[in-house]
N, C-alpha and C. Protein backbone atom coordinates (compact mmCIF):
# COMPACT_ATOMS: atom_id res chain seq x y z
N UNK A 1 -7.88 -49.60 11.49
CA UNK A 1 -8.57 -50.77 11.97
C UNK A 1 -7.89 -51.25 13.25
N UNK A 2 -8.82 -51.63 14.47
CA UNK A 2 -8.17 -52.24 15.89
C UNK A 2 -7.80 -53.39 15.73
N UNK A 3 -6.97 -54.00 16.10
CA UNK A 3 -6.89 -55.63 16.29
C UNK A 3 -7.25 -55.62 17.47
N UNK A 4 -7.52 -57.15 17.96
CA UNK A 4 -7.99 -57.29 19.55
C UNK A 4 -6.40 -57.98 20.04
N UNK A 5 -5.78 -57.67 21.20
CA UNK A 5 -4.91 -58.34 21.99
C UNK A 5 -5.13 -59.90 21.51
N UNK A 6 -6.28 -60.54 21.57
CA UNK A 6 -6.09 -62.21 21.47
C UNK A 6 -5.75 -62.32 20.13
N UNK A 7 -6.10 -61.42 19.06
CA UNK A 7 -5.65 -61.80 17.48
C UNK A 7 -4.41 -61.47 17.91
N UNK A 8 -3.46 -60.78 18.45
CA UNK A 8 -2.13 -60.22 17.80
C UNK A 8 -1.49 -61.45 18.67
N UNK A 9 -1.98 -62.05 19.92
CA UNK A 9 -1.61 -63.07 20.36
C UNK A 9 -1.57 -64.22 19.74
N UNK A 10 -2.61 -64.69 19.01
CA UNK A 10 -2.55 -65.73 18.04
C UNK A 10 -1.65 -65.84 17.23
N UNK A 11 -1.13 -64.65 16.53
CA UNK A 11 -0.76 -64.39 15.40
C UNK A 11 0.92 -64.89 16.07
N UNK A 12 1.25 -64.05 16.78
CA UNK A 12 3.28 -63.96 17.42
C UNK A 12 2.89 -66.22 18.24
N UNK A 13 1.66 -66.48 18.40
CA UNK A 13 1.69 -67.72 18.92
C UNK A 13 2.35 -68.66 17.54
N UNK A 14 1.36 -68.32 16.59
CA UNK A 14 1.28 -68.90 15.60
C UNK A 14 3.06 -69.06 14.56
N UNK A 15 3.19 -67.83 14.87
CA UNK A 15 4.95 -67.47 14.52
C UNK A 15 5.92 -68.57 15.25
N UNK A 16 5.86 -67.85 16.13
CA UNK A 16 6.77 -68.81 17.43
C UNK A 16 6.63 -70.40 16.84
N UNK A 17 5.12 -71.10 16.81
CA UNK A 17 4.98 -72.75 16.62
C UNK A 17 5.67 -72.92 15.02
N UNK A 18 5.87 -71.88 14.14
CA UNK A 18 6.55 -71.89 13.07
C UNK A 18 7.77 -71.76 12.88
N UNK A 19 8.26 -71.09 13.81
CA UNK A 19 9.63 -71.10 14.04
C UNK A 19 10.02 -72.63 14.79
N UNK A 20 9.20 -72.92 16.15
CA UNK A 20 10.06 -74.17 16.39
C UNK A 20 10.27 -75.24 15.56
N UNK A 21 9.07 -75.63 14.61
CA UNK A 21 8.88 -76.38 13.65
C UNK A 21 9.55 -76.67 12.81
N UNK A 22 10.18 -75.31 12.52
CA UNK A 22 11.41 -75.00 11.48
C UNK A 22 12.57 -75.75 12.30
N UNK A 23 12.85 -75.33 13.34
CA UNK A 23 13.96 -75.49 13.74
C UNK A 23 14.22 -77.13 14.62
N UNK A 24 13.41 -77.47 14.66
CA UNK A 24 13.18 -79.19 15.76
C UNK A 24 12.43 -80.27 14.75
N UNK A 25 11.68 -79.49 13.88
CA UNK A 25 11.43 -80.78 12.88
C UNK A 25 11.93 -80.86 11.51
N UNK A 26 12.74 -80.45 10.90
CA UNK A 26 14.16 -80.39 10.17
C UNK A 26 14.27 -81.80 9.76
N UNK A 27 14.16 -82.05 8.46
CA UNK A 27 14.29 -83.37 8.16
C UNK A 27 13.19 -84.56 8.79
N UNK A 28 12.13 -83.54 8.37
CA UNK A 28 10.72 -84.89 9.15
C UNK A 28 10.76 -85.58 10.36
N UNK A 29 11.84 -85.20 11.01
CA UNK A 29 11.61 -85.72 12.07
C UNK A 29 10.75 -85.42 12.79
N UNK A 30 9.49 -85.97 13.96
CA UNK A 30 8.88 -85.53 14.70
C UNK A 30 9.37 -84.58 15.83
N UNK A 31 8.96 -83.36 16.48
CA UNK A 31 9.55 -82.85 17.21
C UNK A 31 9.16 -83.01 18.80
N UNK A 32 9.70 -82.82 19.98
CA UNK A 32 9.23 -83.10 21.37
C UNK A 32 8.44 -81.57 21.86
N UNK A 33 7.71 -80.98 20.67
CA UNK A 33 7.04 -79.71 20.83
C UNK A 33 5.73 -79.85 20.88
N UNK A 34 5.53 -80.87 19.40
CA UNK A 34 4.07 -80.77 19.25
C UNK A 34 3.62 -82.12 18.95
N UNK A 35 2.57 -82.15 19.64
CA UNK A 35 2.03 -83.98 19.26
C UNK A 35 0.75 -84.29 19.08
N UNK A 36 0.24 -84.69 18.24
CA UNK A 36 -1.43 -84.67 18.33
C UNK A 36 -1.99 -86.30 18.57
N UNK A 37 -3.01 -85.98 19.30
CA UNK A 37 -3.79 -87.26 19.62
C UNK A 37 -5.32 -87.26 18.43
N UNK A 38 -5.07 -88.18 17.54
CA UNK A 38 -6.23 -88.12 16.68
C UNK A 38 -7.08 -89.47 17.21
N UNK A 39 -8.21 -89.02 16.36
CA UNK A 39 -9.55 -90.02 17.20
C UNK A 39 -10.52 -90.28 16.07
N UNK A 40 -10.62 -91.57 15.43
CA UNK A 40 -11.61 -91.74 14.93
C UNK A 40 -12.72 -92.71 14.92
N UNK A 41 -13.96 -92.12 14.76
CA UNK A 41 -14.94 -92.15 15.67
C UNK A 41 -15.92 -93.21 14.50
N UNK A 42 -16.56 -94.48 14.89
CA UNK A 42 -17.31 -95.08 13.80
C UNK A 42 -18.58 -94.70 13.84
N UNK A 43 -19.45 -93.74 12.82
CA UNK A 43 -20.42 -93.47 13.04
C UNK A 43 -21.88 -94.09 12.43
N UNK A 44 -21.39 -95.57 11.75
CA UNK A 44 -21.92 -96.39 10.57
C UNK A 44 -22.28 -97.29 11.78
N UNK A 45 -23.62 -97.93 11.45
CA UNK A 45 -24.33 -98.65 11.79
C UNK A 45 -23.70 -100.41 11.95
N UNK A 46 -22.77 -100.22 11.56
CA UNK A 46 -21.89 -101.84 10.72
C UNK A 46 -20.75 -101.80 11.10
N UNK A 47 -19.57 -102.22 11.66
CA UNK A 47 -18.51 -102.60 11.46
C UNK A 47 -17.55 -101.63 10.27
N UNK A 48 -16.12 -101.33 10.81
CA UNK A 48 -15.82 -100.70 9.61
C UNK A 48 -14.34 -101.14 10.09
N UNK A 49 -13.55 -101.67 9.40
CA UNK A 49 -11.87 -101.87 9.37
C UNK A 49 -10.86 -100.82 9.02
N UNK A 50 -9.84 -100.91 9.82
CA UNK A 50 -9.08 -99.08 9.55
C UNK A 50 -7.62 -100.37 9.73
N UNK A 51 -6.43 -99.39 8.85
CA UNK A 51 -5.55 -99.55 8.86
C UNK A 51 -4.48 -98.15 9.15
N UNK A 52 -3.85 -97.62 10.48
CA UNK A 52 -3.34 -96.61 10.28
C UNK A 52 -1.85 -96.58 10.15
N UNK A 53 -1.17 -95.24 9.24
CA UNK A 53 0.28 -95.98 9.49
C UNK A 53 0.55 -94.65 8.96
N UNK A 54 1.83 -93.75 9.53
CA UNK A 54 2.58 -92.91 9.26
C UNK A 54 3.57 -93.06 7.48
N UNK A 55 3.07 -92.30 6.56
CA UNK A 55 3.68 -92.71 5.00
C UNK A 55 5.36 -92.95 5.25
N UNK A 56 6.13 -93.91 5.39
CA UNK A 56 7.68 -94.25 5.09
C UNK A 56 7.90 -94.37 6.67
N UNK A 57 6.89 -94.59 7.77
CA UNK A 57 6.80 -94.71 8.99
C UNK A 57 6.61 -95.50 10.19
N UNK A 58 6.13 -95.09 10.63
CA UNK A 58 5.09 -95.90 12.18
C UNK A 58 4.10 -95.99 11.73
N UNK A 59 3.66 -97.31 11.93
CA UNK A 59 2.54 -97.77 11.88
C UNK A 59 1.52 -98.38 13.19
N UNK A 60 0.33 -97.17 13.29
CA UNK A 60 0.07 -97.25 14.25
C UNK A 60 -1.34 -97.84 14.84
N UNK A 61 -1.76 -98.66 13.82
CA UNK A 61 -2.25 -100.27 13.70
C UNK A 61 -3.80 -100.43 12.78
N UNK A 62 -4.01 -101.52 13.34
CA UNK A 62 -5.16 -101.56 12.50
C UNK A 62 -6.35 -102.28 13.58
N UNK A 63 -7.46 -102.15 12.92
CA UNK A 63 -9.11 -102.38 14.10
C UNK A 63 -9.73 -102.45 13.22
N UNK A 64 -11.31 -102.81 13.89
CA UNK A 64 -12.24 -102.96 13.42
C UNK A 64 -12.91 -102.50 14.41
N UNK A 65 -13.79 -101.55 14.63
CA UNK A 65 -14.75 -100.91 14.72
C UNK A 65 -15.86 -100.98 14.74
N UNK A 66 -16.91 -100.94 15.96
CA UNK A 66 -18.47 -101.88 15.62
C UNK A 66 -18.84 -100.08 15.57
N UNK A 67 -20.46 -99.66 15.47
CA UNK A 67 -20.97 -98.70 16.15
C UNK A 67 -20.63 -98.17 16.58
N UNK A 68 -20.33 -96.68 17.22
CA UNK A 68 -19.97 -95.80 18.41
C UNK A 68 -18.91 -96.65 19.23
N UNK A 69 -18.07 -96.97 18.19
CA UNK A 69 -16.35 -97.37 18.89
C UNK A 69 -15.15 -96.65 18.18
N UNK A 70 -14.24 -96.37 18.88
CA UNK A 70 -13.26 -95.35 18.51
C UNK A 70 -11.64 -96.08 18.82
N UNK A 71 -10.69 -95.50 17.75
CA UNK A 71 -9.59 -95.78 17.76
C UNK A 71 -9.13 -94.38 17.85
N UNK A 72 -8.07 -94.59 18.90
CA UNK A 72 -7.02 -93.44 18.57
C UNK A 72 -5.38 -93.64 19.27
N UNK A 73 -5.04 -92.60 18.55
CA UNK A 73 -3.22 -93.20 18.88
C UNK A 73 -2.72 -91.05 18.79
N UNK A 74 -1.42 -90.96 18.98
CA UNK A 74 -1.10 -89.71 19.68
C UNK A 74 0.59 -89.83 18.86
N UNK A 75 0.69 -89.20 18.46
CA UNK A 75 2.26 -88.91 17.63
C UNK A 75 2.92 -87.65 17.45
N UNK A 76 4.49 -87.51 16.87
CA UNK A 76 4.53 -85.97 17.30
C UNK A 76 5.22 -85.96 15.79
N UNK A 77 4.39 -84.72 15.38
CA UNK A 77 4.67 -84.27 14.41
C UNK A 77 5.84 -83.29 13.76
N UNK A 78 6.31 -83.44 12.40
CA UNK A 78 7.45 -82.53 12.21
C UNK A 78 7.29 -81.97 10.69
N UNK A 79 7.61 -81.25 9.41
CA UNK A 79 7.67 -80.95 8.63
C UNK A 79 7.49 -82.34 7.84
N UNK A 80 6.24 -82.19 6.81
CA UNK A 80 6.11 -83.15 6.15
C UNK A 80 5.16 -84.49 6.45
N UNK A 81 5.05 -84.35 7.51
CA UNK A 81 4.31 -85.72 8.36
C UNK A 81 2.97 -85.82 7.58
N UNK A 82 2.97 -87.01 7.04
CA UNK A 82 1.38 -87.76 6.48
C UNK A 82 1.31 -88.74 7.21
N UNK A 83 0.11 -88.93 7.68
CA UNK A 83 -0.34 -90.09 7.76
C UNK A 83 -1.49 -90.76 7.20
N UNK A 84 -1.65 -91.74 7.06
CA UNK A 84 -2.64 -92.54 6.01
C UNK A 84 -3.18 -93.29 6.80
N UNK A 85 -4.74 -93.21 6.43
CA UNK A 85 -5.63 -94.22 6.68
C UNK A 85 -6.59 -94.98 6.15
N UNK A 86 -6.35 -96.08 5.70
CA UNK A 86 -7.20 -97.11 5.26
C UNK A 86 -8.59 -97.95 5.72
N UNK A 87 -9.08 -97.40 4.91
CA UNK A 87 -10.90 -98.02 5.29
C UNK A 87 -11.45 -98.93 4.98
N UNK A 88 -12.51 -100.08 5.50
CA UNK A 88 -12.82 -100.64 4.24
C UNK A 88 -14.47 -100.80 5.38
N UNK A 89 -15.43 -100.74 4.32
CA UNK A 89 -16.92 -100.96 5.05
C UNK A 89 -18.15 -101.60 4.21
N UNK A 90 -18.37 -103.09 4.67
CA UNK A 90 -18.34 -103.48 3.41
C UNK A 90 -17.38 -104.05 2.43
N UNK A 91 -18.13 -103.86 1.04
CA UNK A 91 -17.53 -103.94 -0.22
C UNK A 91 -16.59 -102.24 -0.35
N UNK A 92 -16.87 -101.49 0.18
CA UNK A 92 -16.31 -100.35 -0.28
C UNK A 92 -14.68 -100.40 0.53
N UNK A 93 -13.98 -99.49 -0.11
CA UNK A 93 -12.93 -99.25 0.26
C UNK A 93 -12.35 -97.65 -0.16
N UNK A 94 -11.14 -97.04 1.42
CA UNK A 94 -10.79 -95.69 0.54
C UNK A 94 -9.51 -95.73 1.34
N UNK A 95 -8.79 -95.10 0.89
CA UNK A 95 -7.55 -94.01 1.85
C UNK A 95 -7.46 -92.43 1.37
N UNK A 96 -7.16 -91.89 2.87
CA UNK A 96 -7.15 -90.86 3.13
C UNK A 96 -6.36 -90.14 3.93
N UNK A 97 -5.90 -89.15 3.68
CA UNK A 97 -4.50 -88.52 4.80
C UNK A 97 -5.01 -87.99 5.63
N UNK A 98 -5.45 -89.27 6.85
CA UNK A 98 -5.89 -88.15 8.70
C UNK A 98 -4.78 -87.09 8.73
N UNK A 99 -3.54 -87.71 8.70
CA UNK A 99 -2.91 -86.34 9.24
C UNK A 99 -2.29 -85.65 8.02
N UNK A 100 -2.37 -84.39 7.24
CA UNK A 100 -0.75 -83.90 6.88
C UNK A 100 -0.96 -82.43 6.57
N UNK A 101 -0.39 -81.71 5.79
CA UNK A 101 -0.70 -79.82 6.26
C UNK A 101 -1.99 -79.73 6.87
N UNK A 102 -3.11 -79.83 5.41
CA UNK A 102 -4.62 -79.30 5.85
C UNK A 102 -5.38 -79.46 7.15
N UNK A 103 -4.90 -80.90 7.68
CA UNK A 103 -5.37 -81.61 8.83
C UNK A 103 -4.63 -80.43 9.88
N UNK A 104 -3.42 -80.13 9.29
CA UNK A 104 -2.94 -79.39 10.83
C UNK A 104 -3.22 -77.99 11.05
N UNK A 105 -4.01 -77.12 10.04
CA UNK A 105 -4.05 -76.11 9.60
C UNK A 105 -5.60 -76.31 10.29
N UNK A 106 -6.26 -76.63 10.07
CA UNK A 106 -7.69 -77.58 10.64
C UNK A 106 -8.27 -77.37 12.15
N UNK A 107 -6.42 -78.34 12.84
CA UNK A 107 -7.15 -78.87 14.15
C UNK A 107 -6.28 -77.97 15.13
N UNK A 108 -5.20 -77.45 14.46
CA UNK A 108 -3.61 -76.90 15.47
C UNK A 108 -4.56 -75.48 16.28
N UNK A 109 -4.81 -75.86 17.58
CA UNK A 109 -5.10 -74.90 18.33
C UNK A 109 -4.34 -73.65 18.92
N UNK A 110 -3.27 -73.61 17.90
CA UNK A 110 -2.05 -72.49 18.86
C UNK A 110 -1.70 -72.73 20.11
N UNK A 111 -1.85 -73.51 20.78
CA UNK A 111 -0.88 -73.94 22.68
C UNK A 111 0.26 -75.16 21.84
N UNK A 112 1.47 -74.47 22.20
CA UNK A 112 2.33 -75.01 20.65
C UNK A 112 3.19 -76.40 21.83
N UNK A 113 2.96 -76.03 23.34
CA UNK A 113 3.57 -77.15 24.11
C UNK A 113 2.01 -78.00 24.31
N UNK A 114 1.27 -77.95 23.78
CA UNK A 114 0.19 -78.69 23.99
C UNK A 114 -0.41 -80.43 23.19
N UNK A 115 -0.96 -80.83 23.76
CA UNK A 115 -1.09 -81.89 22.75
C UNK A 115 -2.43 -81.53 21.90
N UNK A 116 -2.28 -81.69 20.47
CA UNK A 116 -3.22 -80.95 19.69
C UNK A 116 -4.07 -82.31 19.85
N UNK A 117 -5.64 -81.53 19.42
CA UNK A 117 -6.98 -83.15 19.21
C UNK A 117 -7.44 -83.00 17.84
N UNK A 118 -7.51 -83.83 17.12
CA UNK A 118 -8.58 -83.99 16.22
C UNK A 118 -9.01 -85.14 15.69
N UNK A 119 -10.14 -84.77 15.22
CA UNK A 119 -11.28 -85.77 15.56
C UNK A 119 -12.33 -86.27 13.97
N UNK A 120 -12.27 -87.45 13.84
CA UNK A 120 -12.99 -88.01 12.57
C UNK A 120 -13.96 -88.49 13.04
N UNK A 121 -14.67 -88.53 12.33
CA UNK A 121 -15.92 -89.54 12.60
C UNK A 121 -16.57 -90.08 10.84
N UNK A 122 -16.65 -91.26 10.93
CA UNK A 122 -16.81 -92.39 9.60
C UNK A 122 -18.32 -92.38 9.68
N UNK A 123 -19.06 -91.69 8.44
CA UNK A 123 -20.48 -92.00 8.09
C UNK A 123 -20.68 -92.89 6.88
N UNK A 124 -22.15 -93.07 6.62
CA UNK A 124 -22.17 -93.32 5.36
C UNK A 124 -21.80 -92.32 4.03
N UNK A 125 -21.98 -91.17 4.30
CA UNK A 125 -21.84 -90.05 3.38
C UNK A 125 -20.30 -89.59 3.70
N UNK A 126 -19.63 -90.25 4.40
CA UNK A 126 -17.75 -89.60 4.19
C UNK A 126 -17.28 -89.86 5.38
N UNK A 127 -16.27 -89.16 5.42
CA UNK A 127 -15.38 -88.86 6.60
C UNK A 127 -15.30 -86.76 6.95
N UNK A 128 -16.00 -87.10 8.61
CA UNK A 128 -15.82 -85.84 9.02
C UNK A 128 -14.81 -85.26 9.61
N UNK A 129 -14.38 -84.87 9.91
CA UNK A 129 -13.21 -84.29 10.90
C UNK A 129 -13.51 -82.77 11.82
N UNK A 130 -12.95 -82.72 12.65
CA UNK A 130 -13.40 -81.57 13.70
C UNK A 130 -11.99 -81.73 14.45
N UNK A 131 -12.16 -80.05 14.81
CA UNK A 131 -10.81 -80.08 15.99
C UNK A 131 -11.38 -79.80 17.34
N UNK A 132 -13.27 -80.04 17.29
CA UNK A 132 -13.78 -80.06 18.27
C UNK A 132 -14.53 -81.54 19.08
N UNK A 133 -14.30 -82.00 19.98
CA UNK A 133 -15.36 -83.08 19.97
C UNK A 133 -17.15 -83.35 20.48
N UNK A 134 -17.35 -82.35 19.81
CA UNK A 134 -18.67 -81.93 20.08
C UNK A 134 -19.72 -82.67 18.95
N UNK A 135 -21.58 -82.56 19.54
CA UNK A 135 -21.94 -82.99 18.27
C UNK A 135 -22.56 -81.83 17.63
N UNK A 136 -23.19 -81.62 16.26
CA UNK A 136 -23.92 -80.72 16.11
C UNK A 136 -22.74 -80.27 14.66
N UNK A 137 -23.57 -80.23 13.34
CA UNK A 137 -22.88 -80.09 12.24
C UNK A 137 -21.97 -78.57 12.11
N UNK A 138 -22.37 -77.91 12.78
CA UNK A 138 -21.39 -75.91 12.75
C UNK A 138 -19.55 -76.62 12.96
N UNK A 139 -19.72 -78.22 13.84
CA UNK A 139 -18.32 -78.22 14.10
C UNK A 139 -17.65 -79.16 13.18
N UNK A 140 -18.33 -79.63 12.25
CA UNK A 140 -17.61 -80.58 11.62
C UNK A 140 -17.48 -80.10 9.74
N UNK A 141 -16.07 -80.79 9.36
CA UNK A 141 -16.01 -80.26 7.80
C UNK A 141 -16.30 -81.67 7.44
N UNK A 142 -17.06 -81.89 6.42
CA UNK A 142 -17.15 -83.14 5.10
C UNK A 142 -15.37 -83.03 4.71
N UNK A 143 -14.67 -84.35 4.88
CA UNK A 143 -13.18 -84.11 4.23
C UNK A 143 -13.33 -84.85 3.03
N UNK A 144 -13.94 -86.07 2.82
CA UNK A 144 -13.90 -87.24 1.74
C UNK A 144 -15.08 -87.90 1.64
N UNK A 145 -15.42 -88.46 0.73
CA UNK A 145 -16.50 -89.06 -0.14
C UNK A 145 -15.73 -91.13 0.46
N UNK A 146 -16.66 -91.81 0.62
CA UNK A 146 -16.23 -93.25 0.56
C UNK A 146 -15.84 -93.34 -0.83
């Protein structure tokens, strides 16, 4: 079987961002390698309140959200990193981990000096996420139920 040059590239990319990881984020600390800018996007007709905050961390605030308004904040990640976000819309309420493995497994584009994106968007039917910011459902996963 051939591999293509860009898979075997991915793959020694993908190594390498595992190795620094290992070695610069050591004890949860965030590292000056990798940092992602997350974005979440209100896609509810109503007002929706967010509380964001790194678990035993930074807390990196809280809003309210009308329609097609967006919060986002940019942090650098290290072994272990959750972050939590609190919803409330309405009577309803949830939390959910924007950031921690799955999220990075998700959105981590392999450019390991790069700043990674990913991207939520709040419906009535859940929370989406994408590591693209495009519209059109091929790019988005269902992560959570309200």
């Amino acid at each position: 079987m051939k591999t293509s040059y860009k898979s075997n590239m991915n793959l020694i990319i993908g190594a390498l961002f595992i190795l620094t990881t290992l070695s610069f984020g050591a004890a949860e600390r965030p590292n000056d390698f990798t940092h992602f800018r997350m974005f979440i996007h209100n896609a509810i007709e109503e007002n929706i309140s967010l509380h964001v905050y790194k678990r035993g961390g930074d807390d990196y605030g809280r809003a309210t959200l009308g329609f097609n308004e967006e919060f986002n904040w940019k942090y650098g990640v290290g072994i272990g990193t959750q972050v939590v976000g609190e919803f409330w819309w309405g009577e309803k309420y949830t939390h959910i981990s924007v950031y921690n493995g799955d999220v990075f497994a998700l959105c981590f584009n392999a450019k390991i000096l790069s700043t990674q994106h990913c991207y939520w968007k709040v419906q009535s039917d859940g929370f989406w996420i994408s590591q693209y910011n495009r519209t059109g459902p091929k790019y988005w996963n269902h992560w959570h139920d309200w």
